[in-house]
C-alpha atoms as a PDB file:
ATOM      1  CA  UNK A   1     -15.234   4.036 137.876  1.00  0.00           C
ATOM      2  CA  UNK A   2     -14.519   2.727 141.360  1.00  0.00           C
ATOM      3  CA  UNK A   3     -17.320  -0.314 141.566  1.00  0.00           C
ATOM      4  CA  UNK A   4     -17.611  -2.263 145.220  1.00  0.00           C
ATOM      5  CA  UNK A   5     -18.758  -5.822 145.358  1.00  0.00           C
ATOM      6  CA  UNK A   6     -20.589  -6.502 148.556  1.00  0.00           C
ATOM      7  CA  UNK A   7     -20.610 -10.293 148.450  1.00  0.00           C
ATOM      8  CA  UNK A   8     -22.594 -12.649 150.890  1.00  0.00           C
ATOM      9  CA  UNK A   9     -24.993 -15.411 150.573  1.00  0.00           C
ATOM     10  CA  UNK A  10     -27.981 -12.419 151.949  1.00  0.00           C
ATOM     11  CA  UNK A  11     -29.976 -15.339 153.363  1.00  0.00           C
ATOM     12  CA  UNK A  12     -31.494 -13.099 154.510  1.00  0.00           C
ATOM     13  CA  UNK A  13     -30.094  -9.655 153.933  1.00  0.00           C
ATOM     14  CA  UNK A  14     -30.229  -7.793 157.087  1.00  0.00           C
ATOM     15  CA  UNK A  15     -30.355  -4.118 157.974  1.00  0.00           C
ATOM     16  CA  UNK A  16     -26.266  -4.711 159.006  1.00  0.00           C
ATOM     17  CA  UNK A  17     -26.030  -5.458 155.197  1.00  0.00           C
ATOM     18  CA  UNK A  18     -28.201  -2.189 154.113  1.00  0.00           C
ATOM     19  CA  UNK A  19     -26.047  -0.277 156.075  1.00  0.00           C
ATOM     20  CA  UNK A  20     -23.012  -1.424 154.950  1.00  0.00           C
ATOM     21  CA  UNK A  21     -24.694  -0.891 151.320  1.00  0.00           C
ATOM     22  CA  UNK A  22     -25.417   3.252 152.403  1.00  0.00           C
ATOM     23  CA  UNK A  23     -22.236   3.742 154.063  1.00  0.00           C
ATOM     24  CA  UNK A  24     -20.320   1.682 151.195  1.00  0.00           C
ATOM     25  CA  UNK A  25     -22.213   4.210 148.107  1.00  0.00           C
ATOM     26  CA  UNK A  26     -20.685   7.279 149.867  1.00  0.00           C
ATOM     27  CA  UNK A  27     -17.467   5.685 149.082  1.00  0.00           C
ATOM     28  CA  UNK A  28     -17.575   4.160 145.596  1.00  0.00           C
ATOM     29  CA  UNK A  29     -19.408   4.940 142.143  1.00  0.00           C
ATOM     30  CA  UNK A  30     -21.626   1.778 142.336  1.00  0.00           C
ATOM     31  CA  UNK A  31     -21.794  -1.303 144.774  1.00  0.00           C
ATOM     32  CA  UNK A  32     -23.101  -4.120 143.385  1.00  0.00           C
ATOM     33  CA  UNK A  33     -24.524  -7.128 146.099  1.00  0.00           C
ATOM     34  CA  UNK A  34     -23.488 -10.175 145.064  1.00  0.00           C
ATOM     35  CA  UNK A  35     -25.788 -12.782 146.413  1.00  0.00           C
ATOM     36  CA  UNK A  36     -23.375 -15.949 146.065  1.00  0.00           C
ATOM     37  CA  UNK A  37     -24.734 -19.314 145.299  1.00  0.00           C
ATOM     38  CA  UNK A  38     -23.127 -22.224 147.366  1.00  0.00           C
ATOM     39  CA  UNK A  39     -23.763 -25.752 146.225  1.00  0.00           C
ATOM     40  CA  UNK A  40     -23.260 -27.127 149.562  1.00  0.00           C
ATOM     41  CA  UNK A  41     -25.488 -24.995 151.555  1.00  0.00           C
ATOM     42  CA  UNK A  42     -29.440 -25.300 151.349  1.00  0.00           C
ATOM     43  CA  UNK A  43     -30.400 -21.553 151.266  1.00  0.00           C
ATOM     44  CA  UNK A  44     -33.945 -20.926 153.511  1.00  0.00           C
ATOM     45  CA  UNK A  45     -34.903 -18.052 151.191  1.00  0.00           C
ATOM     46  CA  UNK A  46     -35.127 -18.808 147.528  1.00  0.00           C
ATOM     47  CA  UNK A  47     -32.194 -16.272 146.039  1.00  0.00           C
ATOM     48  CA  UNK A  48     -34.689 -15.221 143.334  1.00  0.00           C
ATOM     49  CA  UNK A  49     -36.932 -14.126 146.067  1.00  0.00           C
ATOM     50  CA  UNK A  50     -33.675 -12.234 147.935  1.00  0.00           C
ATOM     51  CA  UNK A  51     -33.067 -10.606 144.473  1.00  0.00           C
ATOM     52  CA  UNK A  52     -36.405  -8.656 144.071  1.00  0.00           C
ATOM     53  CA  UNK A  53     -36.276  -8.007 148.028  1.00  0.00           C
ATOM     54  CA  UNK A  54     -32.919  -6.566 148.018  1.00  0.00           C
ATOM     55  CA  UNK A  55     -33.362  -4.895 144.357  1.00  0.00           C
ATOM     56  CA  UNK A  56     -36.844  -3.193 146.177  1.00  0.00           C
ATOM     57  CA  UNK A  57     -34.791  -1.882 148.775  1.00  0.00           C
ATOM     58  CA  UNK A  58     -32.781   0.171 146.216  1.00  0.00           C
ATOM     59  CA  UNK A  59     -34.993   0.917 143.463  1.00  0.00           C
ATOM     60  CA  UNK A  60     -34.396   4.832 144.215  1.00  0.00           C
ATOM     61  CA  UNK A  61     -30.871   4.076 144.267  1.00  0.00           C
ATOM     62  CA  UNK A  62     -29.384   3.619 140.706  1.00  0.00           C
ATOM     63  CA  UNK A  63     -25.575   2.722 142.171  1.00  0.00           C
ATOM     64  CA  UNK A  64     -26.920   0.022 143.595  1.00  0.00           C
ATOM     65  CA  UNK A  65     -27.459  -3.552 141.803  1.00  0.00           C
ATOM     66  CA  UNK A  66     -27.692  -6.959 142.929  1.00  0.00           C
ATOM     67  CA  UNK A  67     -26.519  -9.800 140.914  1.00  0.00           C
ATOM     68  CA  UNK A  68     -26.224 -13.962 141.737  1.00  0.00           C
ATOM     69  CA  UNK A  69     -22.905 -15.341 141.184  1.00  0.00           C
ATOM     70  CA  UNK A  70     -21.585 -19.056 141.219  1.00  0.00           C
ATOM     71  CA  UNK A  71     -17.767 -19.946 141.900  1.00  0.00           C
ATOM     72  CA  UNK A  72     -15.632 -17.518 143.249  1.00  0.00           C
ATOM     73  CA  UNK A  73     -15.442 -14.242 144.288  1.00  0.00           C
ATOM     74  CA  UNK A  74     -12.941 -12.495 143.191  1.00  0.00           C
ATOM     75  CA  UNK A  75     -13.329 -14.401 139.817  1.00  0.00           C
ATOM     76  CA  UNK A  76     -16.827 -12.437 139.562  1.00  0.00           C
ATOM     77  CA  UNK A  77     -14.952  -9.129 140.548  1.00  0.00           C
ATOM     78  CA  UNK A  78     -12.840  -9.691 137.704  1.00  0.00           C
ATOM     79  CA  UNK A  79     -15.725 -10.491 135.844  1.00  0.00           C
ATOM     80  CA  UNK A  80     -18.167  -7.461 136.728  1.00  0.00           C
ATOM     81  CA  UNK A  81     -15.235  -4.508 136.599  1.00  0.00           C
ATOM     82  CA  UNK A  82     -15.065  -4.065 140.095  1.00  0.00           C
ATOM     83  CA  UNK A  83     -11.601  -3.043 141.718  1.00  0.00           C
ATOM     84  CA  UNK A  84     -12.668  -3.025 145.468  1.00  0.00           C
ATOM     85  CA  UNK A  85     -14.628  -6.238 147.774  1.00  0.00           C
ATOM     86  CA  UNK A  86     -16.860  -3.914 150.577  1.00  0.00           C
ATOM     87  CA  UNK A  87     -17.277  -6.213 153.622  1.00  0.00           C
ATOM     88  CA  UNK A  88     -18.495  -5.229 157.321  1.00  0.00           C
ATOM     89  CA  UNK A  89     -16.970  -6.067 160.636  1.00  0.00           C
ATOM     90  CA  UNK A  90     -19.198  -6.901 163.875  1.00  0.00           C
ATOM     91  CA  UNK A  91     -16.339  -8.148 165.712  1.00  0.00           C
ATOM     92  CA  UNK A  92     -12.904  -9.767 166.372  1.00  0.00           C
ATOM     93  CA  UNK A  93     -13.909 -12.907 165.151  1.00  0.00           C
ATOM     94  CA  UNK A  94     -15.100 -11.506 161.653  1.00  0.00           C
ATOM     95  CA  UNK A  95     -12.129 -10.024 161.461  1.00  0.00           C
ATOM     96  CA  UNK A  96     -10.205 -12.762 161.509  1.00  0.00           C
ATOM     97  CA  UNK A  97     -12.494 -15.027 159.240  1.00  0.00           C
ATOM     98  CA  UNK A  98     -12.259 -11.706 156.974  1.00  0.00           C
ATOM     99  CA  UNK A  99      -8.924 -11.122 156.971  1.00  0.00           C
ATOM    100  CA  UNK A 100      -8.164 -14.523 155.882  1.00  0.00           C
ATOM    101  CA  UNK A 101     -10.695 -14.758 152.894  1.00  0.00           C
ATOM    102  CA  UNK A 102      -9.534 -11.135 151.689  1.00  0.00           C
ATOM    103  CA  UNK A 103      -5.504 -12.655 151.422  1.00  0.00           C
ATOM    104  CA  UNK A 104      -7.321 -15.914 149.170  1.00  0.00           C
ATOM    105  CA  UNK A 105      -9.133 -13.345 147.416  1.00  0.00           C
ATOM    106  CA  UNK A 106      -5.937 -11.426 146.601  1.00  0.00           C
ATOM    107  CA  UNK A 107      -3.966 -13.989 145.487  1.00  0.00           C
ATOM    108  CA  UNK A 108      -6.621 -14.959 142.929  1.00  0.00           C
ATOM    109  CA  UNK A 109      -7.120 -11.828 141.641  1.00  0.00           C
ATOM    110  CA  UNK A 110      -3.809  -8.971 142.914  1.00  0.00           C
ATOM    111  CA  UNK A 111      -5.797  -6.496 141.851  1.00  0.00           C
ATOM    112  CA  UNK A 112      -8.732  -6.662 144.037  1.00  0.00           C
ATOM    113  CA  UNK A 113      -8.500  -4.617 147.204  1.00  0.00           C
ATOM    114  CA  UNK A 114     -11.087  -5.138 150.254  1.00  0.00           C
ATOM    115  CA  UNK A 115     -12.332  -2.551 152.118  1.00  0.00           C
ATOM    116  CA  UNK A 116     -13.641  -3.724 155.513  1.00  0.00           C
ATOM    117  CA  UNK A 117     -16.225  -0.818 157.157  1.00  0.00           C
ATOM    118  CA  UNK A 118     -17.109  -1.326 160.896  1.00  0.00           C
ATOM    119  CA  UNK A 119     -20.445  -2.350 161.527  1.00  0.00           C
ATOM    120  CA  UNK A 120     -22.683   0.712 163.310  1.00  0.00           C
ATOM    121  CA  UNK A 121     -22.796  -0.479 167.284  1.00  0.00           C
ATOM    122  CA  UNK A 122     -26.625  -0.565 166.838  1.00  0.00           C
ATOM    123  CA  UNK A 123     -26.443  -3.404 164.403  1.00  0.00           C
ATOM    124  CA  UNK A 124     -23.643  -5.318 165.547  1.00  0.00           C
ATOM    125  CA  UNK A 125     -25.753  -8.347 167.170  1.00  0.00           C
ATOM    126  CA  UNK A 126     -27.497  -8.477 163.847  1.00  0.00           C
ATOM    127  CA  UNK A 127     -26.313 -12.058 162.160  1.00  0.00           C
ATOM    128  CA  UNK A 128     -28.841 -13.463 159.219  1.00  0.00           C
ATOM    129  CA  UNK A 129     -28.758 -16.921 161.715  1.00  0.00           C
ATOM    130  CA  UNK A 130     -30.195 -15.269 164.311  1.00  0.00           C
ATOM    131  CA  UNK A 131     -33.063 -14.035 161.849  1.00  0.00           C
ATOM    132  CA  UNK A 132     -33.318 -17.458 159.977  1.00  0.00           C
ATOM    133  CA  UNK A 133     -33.696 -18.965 163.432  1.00  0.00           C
ATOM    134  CA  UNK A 134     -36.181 -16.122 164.885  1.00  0.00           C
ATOM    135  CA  UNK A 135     -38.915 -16.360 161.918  1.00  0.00           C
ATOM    136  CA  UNK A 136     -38.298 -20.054 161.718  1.00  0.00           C
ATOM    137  CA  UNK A 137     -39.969 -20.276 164.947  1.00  0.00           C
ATOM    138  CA  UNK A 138     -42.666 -17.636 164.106  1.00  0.00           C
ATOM    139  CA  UNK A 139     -40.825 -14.780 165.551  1.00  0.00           C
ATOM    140  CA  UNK A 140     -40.978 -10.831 164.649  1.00  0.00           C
ATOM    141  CA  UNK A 141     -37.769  -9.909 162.425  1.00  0.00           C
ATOM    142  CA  UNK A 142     -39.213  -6.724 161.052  1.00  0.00           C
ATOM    143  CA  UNK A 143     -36.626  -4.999 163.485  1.00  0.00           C
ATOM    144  CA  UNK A 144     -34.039  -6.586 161.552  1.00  0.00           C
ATOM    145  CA  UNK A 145     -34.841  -6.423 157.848  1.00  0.00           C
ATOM    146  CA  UNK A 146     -35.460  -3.365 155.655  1.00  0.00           C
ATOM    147  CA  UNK A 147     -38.756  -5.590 154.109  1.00  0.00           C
ATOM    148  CA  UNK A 148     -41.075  -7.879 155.403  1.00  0.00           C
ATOM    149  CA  UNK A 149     -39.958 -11.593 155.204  1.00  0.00           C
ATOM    150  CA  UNK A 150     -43.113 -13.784 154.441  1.00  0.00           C
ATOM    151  CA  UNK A 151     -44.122 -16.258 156.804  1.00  0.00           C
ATOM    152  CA  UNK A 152     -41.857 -19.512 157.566  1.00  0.00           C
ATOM    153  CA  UNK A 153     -43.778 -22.929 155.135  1.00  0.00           C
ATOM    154  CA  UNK A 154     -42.301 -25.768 157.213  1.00  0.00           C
ATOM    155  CA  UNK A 155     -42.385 -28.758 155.279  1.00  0.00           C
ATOM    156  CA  UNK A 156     -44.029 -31.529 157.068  1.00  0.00           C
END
């Protein structure tokens, strides 16, 4: 079986990521979403919460699963079976941020290959900080997600 890992933090997961997601299931027998979990970084949507969001987006799609992983990539692509790291390029500069992550992630596990798809032009200006910072100021996102995000509880 060829299995994908689309890995990202997904904080939140955008309609860039869902696409990637599609396109990336036409390519391999299952894709799983690997919602990392960074220490350092205080995530602004619980990742249980991302799970059952993400996981509701797919529930007619059985090739599709989303798991949470701690430490490092391609130690959890060893670890789940999968062969192939699906990421998506906006621009340049992910390319270059890419590039250099898939070389790390190659040298800790030779036999993981990525597979970069280009972002669809439509999404390209679609970045999960630009969402986090939208709906943290009571914005509409609903053009950017495939669910609705419940309403920003600032902590006062």
């Amino acid at each position: 079986m060829r299995i994908a890992l689309f890995p990202g933090s997904f904080d939140p997961f955008t309609n860039g990521h869902l696409d990637v997601v599609r396109r990336g299931v036409t390519l391999f027998d299952e894709v799983i979403v690997a919602i990392g979990n960074n220490s350092s970084k205080q995530r602004y949507l619980p990742i249980q919460q991302m799970v059952g969001l993400i996981e509701g987006v797919f529930h007619n799609e059985p090739r599709v699963t989303v798991r949470t992983y701690k430490g490092l990539t391609a130690d959890f692509a060893r670890e789940t079976g999968a062969r192939f790291l699906l990421r998506g390029l906006r621009n340049t500069t992910d390319f270059e941020y890419e590039n250099t992550i898939a070389q790390a992630n190659r040298h800790v596990n030779p036999e993981l290959e990525t597979v970069f798809l280009i972002t669809s032009p439509a999404l390209a200006a679609i970045s999960s900080t630009i969402i986090r910072e939208i709906h943290r100021f009571g914005g509409n996102v609903n053009d950017f997600v495939p669910f609705s995000l419940p309403a920003f509880q600032q902590d006062n």
